[in-house]
PDB file of N, CA and C in Angstrom:
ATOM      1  N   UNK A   1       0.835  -1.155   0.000  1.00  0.00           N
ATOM      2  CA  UNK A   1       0.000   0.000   0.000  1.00  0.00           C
ATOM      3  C   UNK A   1       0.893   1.236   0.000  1.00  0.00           C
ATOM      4  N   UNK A   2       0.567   2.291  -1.007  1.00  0.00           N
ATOM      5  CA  UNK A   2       1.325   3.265  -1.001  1.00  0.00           C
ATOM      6  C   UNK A   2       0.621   4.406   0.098  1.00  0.00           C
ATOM      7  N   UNK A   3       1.732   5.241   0.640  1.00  0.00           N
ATOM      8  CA  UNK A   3       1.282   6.317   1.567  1.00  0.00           C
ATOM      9  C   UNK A   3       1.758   7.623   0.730  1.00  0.00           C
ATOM     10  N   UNK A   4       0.435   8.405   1.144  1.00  0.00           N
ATOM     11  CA  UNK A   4       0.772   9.493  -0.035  1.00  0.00           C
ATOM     12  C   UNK A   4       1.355  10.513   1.222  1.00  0.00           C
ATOM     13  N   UNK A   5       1.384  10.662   2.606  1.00  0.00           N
ATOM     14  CA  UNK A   5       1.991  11.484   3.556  1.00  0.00           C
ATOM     15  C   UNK A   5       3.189  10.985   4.218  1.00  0.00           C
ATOM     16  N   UNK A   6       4.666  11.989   4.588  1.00  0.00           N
ATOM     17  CA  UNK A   6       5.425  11.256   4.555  1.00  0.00           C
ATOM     18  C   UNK A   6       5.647  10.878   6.161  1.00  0.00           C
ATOM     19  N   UNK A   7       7.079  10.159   6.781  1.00  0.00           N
ATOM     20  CA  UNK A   7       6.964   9.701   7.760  1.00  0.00           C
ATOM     21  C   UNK A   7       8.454   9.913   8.157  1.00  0.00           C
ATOM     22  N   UNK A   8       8.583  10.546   9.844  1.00  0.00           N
ATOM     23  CA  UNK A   8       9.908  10.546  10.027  1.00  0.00           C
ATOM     24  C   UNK A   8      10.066   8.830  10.242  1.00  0.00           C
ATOM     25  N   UNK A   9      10.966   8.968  10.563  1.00  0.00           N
ATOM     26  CA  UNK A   9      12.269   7.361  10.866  1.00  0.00           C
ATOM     27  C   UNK A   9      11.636   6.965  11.860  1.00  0.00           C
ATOM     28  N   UNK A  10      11.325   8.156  12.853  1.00  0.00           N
ATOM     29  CA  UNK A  10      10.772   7.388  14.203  1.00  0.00           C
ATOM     30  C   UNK A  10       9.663   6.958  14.448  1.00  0.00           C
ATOM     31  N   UNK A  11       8.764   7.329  13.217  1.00  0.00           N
ATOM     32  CA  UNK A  11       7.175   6.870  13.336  1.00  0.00           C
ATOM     33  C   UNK A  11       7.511   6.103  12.575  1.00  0.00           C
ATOM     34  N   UNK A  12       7.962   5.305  11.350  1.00  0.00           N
ATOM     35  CA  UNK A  12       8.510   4.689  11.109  1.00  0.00           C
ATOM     36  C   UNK A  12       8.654   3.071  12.034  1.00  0.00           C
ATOM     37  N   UNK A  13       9.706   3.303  13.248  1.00  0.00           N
ATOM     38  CA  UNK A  13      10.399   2.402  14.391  1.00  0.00           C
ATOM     39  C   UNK A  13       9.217   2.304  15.202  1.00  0.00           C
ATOM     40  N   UNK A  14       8.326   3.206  15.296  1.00  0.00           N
ATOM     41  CA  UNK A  14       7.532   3.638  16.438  1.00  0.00           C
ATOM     42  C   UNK A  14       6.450   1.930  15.771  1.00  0.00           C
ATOM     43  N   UNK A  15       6.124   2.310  14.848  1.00  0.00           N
ATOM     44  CA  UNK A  15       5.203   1.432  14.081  1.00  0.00           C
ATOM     45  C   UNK A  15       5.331  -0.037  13.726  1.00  0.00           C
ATOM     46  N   UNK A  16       6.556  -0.335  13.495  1.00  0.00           N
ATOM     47  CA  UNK A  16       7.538  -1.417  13.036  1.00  0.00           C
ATOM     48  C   UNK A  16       7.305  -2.059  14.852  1.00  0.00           C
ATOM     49  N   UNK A  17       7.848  -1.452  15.848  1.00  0.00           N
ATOM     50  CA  UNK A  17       8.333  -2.306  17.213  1.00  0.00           C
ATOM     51  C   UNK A  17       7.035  -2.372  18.018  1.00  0.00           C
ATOM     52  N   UNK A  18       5.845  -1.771  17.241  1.00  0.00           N
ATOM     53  CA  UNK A  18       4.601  -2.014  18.024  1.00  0.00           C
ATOM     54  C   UNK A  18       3.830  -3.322  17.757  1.00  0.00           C
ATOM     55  N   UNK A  19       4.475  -4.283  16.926  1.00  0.00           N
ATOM     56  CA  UNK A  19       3.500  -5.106  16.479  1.00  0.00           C
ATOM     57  C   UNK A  19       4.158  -6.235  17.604  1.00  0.00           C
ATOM     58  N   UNK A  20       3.028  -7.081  17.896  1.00  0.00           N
ATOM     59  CA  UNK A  20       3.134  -7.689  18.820  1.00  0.00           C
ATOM     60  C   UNK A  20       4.061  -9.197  19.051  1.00  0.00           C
ATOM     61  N   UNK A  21       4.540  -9.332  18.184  1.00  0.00           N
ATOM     62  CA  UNK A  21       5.578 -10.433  17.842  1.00  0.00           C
ATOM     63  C   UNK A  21       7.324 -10.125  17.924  1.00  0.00           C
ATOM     64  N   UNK A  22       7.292  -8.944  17.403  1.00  0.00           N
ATOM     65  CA  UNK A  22       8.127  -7.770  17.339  1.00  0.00           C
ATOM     66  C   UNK A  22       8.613  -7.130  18.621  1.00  0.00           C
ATOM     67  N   UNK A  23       7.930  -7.058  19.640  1.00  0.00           N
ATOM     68  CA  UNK A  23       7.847  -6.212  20.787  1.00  0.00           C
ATOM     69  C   UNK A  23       7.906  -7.277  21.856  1.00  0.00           C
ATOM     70  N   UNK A  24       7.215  -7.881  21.453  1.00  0.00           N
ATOM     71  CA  UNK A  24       7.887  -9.244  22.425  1.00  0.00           C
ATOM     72  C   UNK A  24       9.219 -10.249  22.566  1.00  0.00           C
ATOM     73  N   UNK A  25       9.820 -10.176  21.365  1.00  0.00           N
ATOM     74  CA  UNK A  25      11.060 -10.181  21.103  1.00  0.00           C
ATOM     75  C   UNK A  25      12.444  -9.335  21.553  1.00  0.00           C
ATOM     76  N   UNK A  26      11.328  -8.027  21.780  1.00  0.00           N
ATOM     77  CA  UNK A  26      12.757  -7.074  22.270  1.00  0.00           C
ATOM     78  C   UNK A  26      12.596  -6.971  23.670  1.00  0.00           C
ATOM     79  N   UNK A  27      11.196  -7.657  24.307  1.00  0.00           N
ATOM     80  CA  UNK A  27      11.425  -7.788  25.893  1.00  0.00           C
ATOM     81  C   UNK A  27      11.855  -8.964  26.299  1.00  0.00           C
ATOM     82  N   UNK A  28      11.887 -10.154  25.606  1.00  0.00           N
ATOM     83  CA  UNK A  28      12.649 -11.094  25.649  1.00  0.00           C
ATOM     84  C   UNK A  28      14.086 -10.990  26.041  1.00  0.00           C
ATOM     85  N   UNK A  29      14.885  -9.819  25.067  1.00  0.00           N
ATOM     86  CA  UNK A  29      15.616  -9.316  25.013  1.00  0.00           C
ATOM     87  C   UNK A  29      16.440  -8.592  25.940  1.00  0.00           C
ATOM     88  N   UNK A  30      15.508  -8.186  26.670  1.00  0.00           N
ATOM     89  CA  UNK A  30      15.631  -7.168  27.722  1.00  0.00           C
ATOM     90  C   UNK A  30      15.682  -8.066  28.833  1.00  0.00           C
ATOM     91  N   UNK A  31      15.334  -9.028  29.374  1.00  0.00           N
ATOM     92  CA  UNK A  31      14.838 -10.200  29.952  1.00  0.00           C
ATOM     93  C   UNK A  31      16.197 -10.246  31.299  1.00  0.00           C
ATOM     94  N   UNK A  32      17.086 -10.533  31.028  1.00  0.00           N
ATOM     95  CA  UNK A  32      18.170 -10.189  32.009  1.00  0.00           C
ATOM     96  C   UNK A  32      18.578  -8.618  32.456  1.00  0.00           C
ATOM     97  N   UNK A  33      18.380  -7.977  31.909  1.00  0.00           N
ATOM     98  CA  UNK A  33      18.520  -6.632  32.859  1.00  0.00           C
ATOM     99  C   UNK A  33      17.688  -6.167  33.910  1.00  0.00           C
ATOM    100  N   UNK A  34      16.388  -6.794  33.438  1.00  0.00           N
ATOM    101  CA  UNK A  34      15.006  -6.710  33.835  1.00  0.00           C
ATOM    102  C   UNK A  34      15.025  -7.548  35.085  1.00  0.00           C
ATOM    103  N   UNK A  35      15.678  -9.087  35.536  1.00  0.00           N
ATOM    104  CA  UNK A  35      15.872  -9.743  36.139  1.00  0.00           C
ATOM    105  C   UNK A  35      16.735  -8.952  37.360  1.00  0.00           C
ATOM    106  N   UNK A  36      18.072  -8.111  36.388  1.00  0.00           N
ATOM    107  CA  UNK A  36      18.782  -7.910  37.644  1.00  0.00           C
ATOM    108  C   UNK A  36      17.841  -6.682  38.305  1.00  0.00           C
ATOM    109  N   UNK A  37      17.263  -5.905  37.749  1.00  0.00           N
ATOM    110  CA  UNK A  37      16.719  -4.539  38.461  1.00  0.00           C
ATOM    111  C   UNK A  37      15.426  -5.115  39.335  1.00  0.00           C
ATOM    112  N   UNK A  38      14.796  -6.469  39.556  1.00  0.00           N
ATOM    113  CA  UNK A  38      13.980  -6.333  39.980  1.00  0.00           C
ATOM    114  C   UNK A  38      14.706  -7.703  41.117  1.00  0.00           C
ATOM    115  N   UNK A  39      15.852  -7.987  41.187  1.00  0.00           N
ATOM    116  CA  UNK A  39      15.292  -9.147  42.228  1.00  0.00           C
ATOM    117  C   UNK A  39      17.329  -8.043  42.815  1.00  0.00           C
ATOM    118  N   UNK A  40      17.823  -6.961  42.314  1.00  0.00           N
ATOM    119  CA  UNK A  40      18.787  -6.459  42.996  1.00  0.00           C
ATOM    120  C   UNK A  40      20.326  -7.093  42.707  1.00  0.00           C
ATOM    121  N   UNK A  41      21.220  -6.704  43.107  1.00  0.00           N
ATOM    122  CA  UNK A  41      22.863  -6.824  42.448  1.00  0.00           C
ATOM    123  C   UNK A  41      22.843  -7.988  43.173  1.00  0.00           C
ATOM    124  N   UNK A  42      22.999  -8.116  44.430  1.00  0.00           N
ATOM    125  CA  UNK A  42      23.358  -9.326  45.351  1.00  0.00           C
ATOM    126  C   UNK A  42      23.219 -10.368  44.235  1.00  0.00           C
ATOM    127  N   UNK A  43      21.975 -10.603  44.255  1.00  0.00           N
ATOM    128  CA  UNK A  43      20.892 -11.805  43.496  1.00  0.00           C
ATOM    129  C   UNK A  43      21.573 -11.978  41.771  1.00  0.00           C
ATOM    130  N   UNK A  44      21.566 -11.230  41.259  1.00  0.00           N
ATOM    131  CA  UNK A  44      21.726 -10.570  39.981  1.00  0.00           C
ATOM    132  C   UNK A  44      23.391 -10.875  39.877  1.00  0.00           C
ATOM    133  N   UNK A  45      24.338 -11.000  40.738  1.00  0.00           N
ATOM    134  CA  UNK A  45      25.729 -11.411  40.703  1.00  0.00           C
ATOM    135  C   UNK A  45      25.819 -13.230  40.780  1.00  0.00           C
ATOM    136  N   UNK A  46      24.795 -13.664  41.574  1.00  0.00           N
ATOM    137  CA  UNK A  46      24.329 -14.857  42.021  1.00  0.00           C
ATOM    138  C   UNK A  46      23.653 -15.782  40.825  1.00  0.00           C
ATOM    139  N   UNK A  47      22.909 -14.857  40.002  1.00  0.00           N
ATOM    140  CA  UNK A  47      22.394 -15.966  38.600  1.00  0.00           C
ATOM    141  C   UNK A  47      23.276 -16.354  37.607  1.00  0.00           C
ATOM    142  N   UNK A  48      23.123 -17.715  37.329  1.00  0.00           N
ATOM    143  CA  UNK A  48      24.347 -17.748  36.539  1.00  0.00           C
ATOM    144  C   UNK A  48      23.480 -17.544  35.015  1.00  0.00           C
ATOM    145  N   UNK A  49      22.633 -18.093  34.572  1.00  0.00           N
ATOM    146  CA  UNK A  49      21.420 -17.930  33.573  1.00  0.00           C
ATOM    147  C   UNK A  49      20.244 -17.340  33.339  1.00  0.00           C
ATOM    148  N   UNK A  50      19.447 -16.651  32.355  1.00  0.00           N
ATOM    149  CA  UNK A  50      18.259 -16.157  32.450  1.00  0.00           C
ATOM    150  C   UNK A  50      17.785 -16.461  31.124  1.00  0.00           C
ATOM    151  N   UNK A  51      16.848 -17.480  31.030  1.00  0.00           N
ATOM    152  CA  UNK A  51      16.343 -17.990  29.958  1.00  0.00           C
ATOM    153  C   UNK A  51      14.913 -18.143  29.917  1.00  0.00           C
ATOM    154  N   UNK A  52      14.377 -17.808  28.121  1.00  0.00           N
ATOM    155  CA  UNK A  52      12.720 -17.903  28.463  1.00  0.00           C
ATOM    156  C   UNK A  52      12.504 -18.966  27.190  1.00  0.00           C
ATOM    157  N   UNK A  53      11.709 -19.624  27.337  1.00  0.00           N
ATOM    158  CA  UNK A  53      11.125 -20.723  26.463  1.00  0.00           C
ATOM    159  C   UNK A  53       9.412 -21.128  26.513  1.00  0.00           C
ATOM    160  N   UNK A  54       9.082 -20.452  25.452  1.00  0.00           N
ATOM    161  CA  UNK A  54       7.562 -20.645  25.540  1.00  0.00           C
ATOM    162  C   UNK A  54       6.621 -20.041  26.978  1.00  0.00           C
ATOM    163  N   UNK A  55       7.118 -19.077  27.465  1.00  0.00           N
ATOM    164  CA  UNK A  55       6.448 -18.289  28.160  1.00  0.00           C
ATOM    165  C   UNK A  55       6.413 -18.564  29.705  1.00  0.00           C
ATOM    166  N   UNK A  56       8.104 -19.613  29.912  1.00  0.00           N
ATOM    167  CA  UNK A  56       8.346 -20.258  31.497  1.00  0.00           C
ATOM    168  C   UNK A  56      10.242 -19.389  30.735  1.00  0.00           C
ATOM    169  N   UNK A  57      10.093 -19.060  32.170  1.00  0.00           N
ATOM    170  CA  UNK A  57      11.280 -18.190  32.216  1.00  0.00           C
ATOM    171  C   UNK A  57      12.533 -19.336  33.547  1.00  0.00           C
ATOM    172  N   UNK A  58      13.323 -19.865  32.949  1.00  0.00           N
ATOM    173  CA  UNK A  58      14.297 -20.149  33.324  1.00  0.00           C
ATOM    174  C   UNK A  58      15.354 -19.693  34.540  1.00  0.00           C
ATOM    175  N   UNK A  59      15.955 -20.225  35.514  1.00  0.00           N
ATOM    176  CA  UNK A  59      16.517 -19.218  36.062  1.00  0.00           C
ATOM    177  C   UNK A  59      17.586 -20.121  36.987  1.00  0.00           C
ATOM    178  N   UNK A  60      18.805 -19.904  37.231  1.00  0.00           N
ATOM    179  CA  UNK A  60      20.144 -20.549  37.808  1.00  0.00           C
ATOM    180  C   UNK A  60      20.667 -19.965  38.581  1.00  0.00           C
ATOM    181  N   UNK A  61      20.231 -20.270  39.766  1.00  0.00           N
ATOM    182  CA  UNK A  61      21.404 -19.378  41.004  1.00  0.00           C
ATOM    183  C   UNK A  61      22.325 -20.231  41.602  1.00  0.00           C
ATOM    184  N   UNK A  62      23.121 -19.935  41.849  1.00  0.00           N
ATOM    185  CA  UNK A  62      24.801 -20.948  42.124  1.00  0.00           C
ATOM    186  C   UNK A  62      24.126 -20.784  43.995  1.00  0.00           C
ATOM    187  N   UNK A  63      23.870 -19.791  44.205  1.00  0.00           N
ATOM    188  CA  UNK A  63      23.994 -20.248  46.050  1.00  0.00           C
ATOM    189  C   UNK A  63      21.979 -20.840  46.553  1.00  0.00           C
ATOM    190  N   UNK A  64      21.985 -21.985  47.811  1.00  0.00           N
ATOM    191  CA  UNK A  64      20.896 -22.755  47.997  1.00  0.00           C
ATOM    192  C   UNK A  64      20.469 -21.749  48.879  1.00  0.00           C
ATOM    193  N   UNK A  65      20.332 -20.672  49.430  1.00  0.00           N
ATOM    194  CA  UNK A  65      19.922 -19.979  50.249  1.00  0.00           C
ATOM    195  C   UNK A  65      18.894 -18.972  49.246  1.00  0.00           C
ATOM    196  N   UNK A  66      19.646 -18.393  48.236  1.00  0.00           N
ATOM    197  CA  UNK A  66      19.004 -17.523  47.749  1.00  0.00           C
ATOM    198  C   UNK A  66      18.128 -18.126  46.769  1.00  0.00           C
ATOM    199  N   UNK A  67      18.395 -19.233  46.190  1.00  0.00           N
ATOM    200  CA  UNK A  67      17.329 -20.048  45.085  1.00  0.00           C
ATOM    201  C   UNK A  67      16.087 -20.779  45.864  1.00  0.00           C
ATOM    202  N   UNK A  68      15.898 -20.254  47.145  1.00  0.00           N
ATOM    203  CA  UNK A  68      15.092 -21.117  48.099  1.00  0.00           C
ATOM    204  C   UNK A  68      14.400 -19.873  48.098  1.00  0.00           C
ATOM    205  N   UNK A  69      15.121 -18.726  48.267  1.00  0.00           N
ATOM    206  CA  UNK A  69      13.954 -17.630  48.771  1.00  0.00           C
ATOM    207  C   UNK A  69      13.135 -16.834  47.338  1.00  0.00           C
ATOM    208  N   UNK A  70      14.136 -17.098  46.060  1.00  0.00           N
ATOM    209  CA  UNK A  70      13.884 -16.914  44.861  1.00  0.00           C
ATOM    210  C   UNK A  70      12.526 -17.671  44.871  1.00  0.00           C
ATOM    211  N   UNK A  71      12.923 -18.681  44.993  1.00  0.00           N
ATOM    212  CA  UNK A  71      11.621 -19.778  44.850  1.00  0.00           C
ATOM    213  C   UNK A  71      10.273 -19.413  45.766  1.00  0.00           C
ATOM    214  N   UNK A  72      10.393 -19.026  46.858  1.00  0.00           N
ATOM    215  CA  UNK A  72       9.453 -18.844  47.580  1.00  0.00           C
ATOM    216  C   UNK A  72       8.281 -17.363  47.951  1.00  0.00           C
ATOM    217  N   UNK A  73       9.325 -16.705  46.195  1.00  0.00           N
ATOM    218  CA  UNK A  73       8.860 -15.559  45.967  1.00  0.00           C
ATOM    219  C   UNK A  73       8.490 -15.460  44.024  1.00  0.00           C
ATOM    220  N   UNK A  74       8.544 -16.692  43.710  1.00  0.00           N
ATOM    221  CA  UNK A  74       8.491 -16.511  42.315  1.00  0.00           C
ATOM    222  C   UNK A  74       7.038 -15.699  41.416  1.00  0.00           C
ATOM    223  N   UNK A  75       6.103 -15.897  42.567  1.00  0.00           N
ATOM    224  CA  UNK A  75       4.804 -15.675  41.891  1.00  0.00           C
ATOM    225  C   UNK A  75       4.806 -14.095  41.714  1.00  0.00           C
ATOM    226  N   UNK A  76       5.389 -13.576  42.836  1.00  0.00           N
ATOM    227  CA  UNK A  76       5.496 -12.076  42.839  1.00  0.00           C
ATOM    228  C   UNK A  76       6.595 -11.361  42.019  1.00  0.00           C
ATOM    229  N   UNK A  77       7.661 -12.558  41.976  1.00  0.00           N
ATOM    230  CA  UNK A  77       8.792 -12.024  41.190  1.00  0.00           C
ATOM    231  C   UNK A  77       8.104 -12.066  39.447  1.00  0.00           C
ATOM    232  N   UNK A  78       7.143 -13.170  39.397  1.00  0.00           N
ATOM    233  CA  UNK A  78       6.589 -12.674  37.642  1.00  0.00           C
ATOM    234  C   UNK A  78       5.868 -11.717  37.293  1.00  0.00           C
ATOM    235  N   UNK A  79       5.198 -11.602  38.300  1.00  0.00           N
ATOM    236  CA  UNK A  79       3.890 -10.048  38.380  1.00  0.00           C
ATOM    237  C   UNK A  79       5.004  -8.781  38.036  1.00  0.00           C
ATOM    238  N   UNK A  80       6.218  -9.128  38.819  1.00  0.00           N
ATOM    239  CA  UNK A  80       6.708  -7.646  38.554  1.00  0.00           C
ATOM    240  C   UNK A  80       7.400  -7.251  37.755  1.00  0.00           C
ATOM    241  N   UNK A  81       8.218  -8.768  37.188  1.00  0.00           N
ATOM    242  CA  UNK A  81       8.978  -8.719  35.795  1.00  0.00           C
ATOM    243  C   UNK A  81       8.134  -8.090  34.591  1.00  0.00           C
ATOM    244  N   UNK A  82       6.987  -9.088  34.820  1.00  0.00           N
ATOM    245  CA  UNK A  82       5.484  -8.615  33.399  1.00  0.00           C
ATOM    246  C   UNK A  82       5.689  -7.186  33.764  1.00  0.00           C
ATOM    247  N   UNK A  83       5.173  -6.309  34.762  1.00  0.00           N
ATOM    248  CA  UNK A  83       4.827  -5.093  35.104  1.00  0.00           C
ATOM    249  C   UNK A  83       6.000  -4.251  34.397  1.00  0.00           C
ATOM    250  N   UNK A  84       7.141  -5.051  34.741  1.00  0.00           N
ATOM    251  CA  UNK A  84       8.662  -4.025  34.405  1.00  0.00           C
ATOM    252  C   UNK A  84       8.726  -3.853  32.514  1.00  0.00           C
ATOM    253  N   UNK A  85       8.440  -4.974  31.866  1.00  0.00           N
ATOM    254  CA  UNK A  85       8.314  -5.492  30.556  1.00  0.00           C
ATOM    255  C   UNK A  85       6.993  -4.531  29.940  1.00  0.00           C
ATOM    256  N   UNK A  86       6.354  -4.430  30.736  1.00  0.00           N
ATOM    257  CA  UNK A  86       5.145  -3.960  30.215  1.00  0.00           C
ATOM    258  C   UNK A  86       4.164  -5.064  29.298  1.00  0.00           C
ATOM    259  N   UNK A  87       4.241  -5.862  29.408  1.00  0.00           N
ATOM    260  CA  UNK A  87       3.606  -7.113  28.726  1.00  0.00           C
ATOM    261  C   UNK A  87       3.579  -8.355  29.811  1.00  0.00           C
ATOM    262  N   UNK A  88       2.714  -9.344  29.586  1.00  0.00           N
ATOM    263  CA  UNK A  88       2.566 -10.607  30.026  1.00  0.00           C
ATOM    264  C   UNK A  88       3.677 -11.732  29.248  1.00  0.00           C
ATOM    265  N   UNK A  89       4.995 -11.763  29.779  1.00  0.00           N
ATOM    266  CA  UNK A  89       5.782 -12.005  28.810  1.00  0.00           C
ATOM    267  C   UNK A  89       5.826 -13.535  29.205  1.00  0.00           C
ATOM    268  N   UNK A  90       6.365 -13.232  30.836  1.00  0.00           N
ATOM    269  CA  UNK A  90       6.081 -14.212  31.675  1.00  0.00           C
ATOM    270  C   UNK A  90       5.006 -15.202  32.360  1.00  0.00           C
ATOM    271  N   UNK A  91       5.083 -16.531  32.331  1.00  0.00           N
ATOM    272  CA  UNK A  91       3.938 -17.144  33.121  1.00  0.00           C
ATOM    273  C   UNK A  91       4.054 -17.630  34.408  1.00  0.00           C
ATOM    274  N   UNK A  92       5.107 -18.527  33.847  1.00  0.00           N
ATOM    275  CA  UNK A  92       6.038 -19.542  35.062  1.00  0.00           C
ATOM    276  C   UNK A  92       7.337 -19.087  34.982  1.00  0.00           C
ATOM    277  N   UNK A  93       7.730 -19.070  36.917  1.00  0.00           N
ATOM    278  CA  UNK A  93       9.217 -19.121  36.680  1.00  0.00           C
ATOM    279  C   UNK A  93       9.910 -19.917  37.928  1.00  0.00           C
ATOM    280  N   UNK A  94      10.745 -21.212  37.137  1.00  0.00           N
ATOM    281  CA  UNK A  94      11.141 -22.130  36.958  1.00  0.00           C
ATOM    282  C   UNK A  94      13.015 -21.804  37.721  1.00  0.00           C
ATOM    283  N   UNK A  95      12.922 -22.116  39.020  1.00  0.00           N
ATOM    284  CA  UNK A  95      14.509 -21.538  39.350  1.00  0.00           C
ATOM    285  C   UNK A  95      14.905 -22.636  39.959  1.00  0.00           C
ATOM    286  N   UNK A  96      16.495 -23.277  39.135  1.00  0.00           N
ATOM    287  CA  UNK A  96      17.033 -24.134  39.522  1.00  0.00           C
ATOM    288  C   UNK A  96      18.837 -23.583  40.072  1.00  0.00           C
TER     289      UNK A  96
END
């Protein structure tokens, strides 16, 4: 389809990263930074992995103290990842 009005670059990007396959890909993306800002450095020095597969998010902490309390906070830790993402990116999260 031709557009007869023109378009900066950024409406352009703006348009392109809104589609929903697209945008979920770049929070995927984002997925470990997002991890460290919401569970803190301590924790975030402590993961050795951050992986998502079909909408269960992966997760590896080297010490049994903190993958116990990880664990015993996971339901809240996805509410806030989604919240941080701005999307339901997350369902399950899965910390070994």
């Amino acid at each position: 389809m031709r557009r007869t009005q023109t378009q900066s670059a950024g409406e352009i990007l703006q348009e392109i990263f809104s589609k929903p396959h697209i945008a979920a890909k770049l929070a995927e993306g984002r997925l470990p930074q997002v991890w460290a800002e919401v569970v803190g450095g301590h924790v975030a020095q402590l993961t050795e992995s951050v992986r998502l597969e079909n909408h269960v998010m992966y997760v590896r902490i080297t010490s049994a103290v903190v993958r116990h309390e990880i664990f015993l906070r996971r339901d809240a830790l996805t509410e806030q990842i989604n919240a941080a993402l701005g999307m339901k990116l997350v369902n399950v999260l899965i910390v070994k």
